[in-house]
Protein backbone atom coordinates (compact mmCIF):
# COMPACT_ATOMS: atom_id res chain seq x y z
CA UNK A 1 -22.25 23.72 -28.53
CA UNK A 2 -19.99 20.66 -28.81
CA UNK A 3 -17.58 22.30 -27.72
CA UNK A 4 -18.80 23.36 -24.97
CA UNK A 5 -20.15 20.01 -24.15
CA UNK A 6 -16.19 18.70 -24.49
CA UNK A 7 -15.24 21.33 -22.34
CA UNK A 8 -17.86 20.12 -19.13
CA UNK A 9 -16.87 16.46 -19.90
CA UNK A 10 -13.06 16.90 -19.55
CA UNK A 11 -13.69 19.25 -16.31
CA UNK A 12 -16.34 16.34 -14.63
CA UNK A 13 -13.37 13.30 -15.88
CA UNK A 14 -10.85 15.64 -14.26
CA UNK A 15 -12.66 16.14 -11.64
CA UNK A 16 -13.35 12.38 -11.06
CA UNK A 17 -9.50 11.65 -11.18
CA UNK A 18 -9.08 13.90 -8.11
CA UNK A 19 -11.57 12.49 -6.15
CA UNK A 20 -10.68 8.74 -6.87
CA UNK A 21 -7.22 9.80 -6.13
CA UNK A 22 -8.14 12.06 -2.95
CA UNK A 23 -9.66 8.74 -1.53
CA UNK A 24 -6.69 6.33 -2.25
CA UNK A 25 -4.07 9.20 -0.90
CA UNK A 26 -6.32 9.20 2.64
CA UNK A 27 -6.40 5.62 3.53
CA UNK A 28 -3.36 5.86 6.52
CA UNK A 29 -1.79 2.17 5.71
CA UNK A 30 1.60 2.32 6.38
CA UNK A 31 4.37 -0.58 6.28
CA UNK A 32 7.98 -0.35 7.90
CA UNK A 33 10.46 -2.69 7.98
CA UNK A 34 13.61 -1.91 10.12
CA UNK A 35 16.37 -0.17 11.58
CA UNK A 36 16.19 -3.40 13.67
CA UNK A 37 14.30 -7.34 12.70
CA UNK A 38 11.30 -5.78 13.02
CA UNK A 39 8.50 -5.99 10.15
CA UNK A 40 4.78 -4.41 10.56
CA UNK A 41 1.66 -3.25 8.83
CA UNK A 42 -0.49 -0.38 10.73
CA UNK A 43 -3.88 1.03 9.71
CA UNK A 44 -4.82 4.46 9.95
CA UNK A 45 -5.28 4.18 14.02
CA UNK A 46 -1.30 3.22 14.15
CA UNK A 47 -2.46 -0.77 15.29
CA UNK A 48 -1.23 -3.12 13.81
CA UNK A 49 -3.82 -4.17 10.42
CA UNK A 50 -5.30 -7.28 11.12
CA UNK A 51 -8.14 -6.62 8.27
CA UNK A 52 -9.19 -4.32 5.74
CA UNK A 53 -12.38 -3.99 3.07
CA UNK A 54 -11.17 -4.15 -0.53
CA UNK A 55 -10.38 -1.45 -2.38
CA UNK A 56 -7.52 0.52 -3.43
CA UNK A 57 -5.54 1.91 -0.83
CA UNK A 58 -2.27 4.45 -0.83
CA UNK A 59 0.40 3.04 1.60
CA UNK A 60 3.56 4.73 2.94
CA UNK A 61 6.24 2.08 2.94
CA UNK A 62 9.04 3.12 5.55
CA UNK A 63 12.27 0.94 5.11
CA UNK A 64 14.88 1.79 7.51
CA UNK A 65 17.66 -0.52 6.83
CA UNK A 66 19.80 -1.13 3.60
CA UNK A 67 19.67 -5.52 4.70
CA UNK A 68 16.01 -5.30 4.77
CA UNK A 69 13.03 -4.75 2.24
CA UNK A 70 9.40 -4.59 2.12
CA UNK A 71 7.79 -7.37 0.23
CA UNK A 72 3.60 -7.13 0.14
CA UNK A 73 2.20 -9.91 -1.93
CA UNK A 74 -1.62 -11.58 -1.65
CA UNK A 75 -4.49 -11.95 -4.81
CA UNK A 76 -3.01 -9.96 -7.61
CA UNK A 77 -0.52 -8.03 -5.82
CA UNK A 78 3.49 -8.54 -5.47
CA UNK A 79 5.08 -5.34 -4.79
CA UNK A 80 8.46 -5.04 -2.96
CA UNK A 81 11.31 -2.39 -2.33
CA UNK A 82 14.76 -3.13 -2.74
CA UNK A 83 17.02 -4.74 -0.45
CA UNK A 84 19.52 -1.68 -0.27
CA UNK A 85 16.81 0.37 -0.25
CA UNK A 86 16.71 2.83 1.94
CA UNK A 87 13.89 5.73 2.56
CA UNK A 88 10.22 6.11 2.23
CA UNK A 89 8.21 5.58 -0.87
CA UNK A 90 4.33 5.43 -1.69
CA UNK A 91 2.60 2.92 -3.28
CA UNK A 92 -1.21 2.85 -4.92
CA UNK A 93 -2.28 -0.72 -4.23
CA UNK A 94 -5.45 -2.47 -5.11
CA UNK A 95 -6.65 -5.04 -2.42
CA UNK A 96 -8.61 -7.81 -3.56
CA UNK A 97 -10.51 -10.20 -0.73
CA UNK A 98 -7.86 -13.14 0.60
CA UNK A 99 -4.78 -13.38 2.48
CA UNK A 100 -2.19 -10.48 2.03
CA UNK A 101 1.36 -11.34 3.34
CA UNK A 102 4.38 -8.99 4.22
CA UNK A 103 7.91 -10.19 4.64
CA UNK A 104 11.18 -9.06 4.62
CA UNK A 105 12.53 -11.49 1.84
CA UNK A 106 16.05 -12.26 3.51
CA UNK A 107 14.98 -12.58 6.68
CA UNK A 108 11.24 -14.30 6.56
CA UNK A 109 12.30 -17.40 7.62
CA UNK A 110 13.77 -15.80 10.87
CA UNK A 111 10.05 -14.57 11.47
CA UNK A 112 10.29 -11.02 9.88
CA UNK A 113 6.64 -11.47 8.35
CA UNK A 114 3.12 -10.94 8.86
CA UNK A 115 -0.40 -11.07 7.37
CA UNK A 116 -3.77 -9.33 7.26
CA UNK A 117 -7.02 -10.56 5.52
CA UNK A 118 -8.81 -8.50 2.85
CA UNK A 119 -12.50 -8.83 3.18
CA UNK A 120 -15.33 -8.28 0.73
């Protein structure tokens, strides 16, 4: 009997894991930075994410250019690729409510940047 009872509470944690990560994988955020001074956040529609519910979110980074990166910081959150960097990666981010910002670190103060507000 306890084993069985083990057995069904591994199978319902697994099963929670999959579904906690089905919903993060689905979210459609994506962030690209490059081949040319060009820096941007989309949502799932492709437009550019002005703002988002918390939660925790998958998002595709795309960086295109060895002289750029792809630097998201905001409440709890600093995550950034490399500056010679170069390819697609995937990162599991948890958004918290505030101002998220997005910059390409070498070139921010040239305007490569943006923002989008996390709401409760």
């Amino acid at each position: 009997m306890l084993r069985m009872t083990l057995s069904v509470l591994v199978v319902a944690a697994a099963a929670a894991m999959v579904v906690a990560s089905a919903q993060a994988k689905f979210s459609g955020l994506t962030g690209e930075v490059g081949p040319a001074y060009s820096i941007e956040v989309k949502n799932k529609a492709g437009k550019d994410l002005k703002t988002i519910k918390a939660g925790t979110y998958k998002i595709k980074v795309e960086d295109k250019a060895s002289i750029h990166n792809f630097h998201l910081m905001g409440p709890g959150l600093n995550k950034k690729t490399g500056i010679s960097f170069k390819g697609d990666t995937v990162w599991t981010i948890k958004l918290k409510p505030g101002r998220y910002t997005y910059q390409c670190d070498p070139h921010a103060a040239s305007g490569m940047k943006g923002h989008f507000t996390v709401t409760k």
